[in-house]
N, C-alpha and C. Protein backbone atom coordinates (compact mmCIF):
# COMPACT_ATOMS: atom_id res chain seq x y z
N UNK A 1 2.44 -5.98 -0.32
CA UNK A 1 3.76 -6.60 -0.21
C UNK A 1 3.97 -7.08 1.22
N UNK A 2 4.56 -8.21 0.87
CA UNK A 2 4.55 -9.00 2.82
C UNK A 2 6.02 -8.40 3.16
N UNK A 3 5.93 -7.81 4.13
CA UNK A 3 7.34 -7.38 4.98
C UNK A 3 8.58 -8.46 4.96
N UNK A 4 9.74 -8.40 4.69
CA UNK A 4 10.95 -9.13 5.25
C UNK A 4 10.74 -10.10 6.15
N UNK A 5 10.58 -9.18 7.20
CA UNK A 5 10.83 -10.20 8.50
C UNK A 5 9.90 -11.20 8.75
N UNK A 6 8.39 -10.85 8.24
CA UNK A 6 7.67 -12.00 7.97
C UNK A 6 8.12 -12.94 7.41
N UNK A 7 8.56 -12.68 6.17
CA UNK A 7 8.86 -13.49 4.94
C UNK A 7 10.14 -14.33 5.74
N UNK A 8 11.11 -13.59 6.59
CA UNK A 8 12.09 -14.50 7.06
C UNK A 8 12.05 -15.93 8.00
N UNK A 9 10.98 -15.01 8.82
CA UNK A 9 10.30 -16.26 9.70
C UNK A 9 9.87 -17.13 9.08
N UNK A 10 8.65 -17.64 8.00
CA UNK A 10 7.93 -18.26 7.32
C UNK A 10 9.14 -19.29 6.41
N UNK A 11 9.91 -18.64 6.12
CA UNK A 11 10.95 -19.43 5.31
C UNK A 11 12.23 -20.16 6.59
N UNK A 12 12.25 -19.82 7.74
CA UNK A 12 12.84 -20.95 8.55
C UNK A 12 11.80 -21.82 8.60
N UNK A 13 10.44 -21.39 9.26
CA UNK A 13 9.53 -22.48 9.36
C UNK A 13 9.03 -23.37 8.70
N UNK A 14 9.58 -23.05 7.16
CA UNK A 14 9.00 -23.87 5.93
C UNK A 14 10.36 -24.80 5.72
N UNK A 15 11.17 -24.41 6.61
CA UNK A 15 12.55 -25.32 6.36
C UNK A 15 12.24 -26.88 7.48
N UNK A 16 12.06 -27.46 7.05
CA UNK A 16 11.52 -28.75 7.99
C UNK A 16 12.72 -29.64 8.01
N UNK A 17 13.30 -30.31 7.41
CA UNK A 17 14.71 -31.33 7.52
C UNK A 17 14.37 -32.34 7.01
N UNK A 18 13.14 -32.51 5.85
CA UNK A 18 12.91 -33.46 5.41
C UNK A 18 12.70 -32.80 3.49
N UNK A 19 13.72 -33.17 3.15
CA UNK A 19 14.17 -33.01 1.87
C UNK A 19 13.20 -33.19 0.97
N UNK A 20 11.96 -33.84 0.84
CA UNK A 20 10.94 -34.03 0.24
C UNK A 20 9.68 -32.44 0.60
N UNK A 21 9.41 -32.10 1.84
CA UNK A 21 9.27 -31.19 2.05
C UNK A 21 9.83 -29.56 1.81
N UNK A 22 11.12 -30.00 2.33
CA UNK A 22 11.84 -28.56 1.84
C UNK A 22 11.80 -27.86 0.67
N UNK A 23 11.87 -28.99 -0.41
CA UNK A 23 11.83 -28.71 -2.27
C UNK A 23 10.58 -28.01 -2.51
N UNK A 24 9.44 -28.36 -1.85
CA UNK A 24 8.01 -27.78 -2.25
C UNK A 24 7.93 -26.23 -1.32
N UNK A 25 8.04 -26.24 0.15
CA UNK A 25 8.00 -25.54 1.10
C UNK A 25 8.89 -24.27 0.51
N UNK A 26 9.99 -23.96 0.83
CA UNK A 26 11.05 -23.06 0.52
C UNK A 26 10.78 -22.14 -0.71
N UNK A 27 11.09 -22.95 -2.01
CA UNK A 27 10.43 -22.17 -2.98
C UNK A 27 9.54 -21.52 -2.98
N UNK A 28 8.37 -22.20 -2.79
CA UNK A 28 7.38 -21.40 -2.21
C UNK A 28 7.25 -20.44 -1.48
N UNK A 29 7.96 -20.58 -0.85
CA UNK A 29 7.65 -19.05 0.04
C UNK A 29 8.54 -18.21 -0.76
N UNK A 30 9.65 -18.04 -1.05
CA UNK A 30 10.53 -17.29 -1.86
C UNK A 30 9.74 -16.56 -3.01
N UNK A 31 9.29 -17.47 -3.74
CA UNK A 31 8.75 -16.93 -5.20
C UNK A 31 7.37 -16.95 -5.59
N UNK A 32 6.69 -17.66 -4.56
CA UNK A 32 4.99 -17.39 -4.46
C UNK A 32 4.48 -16.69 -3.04
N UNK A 33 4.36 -16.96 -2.21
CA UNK A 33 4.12 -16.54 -0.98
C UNK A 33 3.48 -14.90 -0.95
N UNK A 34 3.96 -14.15 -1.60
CA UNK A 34 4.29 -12.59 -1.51
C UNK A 34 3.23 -12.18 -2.46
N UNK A 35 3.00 -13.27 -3.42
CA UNK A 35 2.07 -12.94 -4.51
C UNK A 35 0.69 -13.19 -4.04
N UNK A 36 0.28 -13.97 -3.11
CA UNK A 36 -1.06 -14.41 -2.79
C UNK A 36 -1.75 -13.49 -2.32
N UNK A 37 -3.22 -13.94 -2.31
CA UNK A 37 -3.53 -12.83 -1.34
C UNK A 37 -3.49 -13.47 0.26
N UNK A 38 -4.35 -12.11 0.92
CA UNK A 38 -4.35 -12.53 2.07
C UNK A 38 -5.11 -13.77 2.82
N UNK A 39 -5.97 -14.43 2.30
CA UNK A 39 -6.67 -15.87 2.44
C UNK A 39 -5.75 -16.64 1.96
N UNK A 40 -5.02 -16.93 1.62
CA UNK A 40 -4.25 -17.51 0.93
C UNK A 40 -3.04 -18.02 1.97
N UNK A 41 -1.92 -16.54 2.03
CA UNK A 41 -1.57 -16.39 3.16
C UNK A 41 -1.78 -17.34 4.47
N UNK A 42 -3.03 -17.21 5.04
CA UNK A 42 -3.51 -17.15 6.22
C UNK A 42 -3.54 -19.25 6.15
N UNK A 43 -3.61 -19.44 5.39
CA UNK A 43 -3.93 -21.43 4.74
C UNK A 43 -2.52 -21.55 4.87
N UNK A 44 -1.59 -20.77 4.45
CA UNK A 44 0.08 -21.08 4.15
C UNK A 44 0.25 -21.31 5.56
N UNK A 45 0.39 -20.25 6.18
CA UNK A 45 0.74 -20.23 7.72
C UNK A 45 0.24 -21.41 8.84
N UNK A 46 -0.97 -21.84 8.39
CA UNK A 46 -1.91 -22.67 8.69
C UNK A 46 -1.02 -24.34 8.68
N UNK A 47 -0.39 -24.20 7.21
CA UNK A 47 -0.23 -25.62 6.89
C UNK A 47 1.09 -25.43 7.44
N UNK A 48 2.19 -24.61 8.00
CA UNK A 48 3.15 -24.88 8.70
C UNK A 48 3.08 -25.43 9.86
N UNK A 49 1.86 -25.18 10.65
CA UNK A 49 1.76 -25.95 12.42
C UNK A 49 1.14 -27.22 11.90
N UNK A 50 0.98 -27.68 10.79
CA UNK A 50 0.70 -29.35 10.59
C UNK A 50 2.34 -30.00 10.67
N UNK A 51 1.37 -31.78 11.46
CA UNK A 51 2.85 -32.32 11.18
C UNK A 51 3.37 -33.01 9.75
N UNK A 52 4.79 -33.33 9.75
CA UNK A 52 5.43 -33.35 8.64
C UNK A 52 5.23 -34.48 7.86
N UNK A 53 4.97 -35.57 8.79
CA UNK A 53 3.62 -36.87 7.99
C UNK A 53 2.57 -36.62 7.59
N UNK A 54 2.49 -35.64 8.00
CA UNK A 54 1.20 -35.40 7.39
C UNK A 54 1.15 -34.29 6.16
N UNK A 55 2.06 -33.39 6.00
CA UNK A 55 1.69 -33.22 5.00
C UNK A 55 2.88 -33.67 3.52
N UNK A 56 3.46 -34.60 4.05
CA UNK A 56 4.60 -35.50 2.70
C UNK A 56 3.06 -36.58 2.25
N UNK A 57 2.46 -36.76 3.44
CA UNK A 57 1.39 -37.60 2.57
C UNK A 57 0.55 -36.86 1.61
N UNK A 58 0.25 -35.67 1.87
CA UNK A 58 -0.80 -34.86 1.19
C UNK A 58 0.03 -34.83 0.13
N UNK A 59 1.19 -34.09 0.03
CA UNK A 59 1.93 -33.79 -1.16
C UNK A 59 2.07 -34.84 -1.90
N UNK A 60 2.34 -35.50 -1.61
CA UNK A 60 2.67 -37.23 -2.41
C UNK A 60 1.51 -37.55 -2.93
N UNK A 61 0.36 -37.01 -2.44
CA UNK A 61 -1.55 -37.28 -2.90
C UNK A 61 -1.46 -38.78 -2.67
N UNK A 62 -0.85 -39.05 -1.34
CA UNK A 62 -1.81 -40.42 -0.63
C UNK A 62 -3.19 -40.08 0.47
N UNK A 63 -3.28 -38.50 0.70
CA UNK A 63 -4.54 -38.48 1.06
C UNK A 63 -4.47 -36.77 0.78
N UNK A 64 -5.87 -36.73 0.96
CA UNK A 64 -6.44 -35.18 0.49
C UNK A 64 -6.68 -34.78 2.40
N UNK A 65 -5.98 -33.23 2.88
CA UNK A 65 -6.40 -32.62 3.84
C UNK A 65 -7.81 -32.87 4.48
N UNK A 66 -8.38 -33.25 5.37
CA UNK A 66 -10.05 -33.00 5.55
C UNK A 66 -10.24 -31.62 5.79
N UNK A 67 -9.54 -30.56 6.43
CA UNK A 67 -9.55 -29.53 6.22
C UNK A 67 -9.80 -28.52 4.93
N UNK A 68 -10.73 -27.76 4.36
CA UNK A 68 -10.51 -26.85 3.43
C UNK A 68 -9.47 -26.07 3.09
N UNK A 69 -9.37 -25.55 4.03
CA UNK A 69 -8.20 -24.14 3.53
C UNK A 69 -6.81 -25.56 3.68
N UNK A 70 -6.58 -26.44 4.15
CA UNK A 70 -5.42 -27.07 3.74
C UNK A 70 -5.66 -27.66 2.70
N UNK A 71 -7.07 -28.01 2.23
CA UNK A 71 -6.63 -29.07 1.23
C UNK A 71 -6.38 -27.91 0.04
N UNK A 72 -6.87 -27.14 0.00
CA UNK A 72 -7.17 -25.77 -0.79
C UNK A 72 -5.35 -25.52 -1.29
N UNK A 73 -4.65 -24.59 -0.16
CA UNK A 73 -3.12 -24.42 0.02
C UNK A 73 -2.26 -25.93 -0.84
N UNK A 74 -2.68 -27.25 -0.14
CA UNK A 74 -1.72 -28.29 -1.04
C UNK A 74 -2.15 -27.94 -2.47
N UNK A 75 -3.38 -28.26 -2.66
CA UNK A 75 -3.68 -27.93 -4.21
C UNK A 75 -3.43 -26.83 -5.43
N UNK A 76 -3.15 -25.87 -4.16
CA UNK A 76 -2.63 -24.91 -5.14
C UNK A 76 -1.05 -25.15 -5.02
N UNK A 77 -0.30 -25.60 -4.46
CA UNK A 77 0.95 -25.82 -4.20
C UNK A 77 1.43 -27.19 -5.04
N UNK A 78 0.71 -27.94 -4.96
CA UNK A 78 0.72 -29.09 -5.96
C UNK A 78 0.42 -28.97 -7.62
N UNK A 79 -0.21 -28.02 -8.00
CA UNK A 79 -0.49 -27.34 -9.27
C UNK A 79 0.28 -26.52 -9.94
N UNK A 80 1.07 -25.75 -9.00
CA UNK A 80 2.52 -25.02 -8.74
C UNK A 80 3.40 -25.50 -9.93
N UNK A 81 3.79 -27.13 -8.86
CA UNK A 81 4.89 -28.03 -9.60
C UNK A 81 4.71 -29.02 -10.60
N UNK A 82 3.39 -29.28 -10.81
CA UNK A 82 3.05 -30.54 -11.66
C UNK A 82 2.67 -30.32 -12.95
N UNK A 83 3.30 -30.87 -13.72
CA UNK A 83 2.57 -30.45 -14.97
C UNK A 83 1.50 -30.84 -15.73
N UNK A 84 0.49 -30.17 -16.32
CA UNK A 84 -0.70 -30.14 -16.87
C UNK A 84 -0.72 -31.33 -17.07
């Protein structure tokens, strides 16, 4: 179980001011985040110090991360919300 205060931090930082972001970000941490494991985790945290063009493009799938563990994190975050 991830501690509070982690979880509190991670959810300001997932709060970005861009409304397209926030909808995917936020939830996420609320109601998945806690469930992952720790590799998992560690990609989440990862994709918060990216910038915010950069990842509305990923999410939007106008480009795929060159990174693994990010492209890894959008994909599972994008699979999240989309339906089959």
């Amino acid at each position: 179980m991830t501690d509070q205060t982690e979880l509190n931090r991670l959810l300001w930082h997932s709060r970005r001011g861009m409304l397209e972001l926030d909808v995917l970000l936020v939830p996420f941490v609320q109601e998945v985040y806690s469930t992952l494991d720790a590799e998992d985790q560690r990609c989440y945290r990862k994709l918060l110090d990216c910038e915010d063009q950069d990842m509305f493009g990923w999410f939007m799938e106008r480009e795929v991360p060159d990174d693994p563990d990010l492209a890894r994190i959008v994909r599972l975050m994008l699979d999240r919300v989309q339906p089959k």
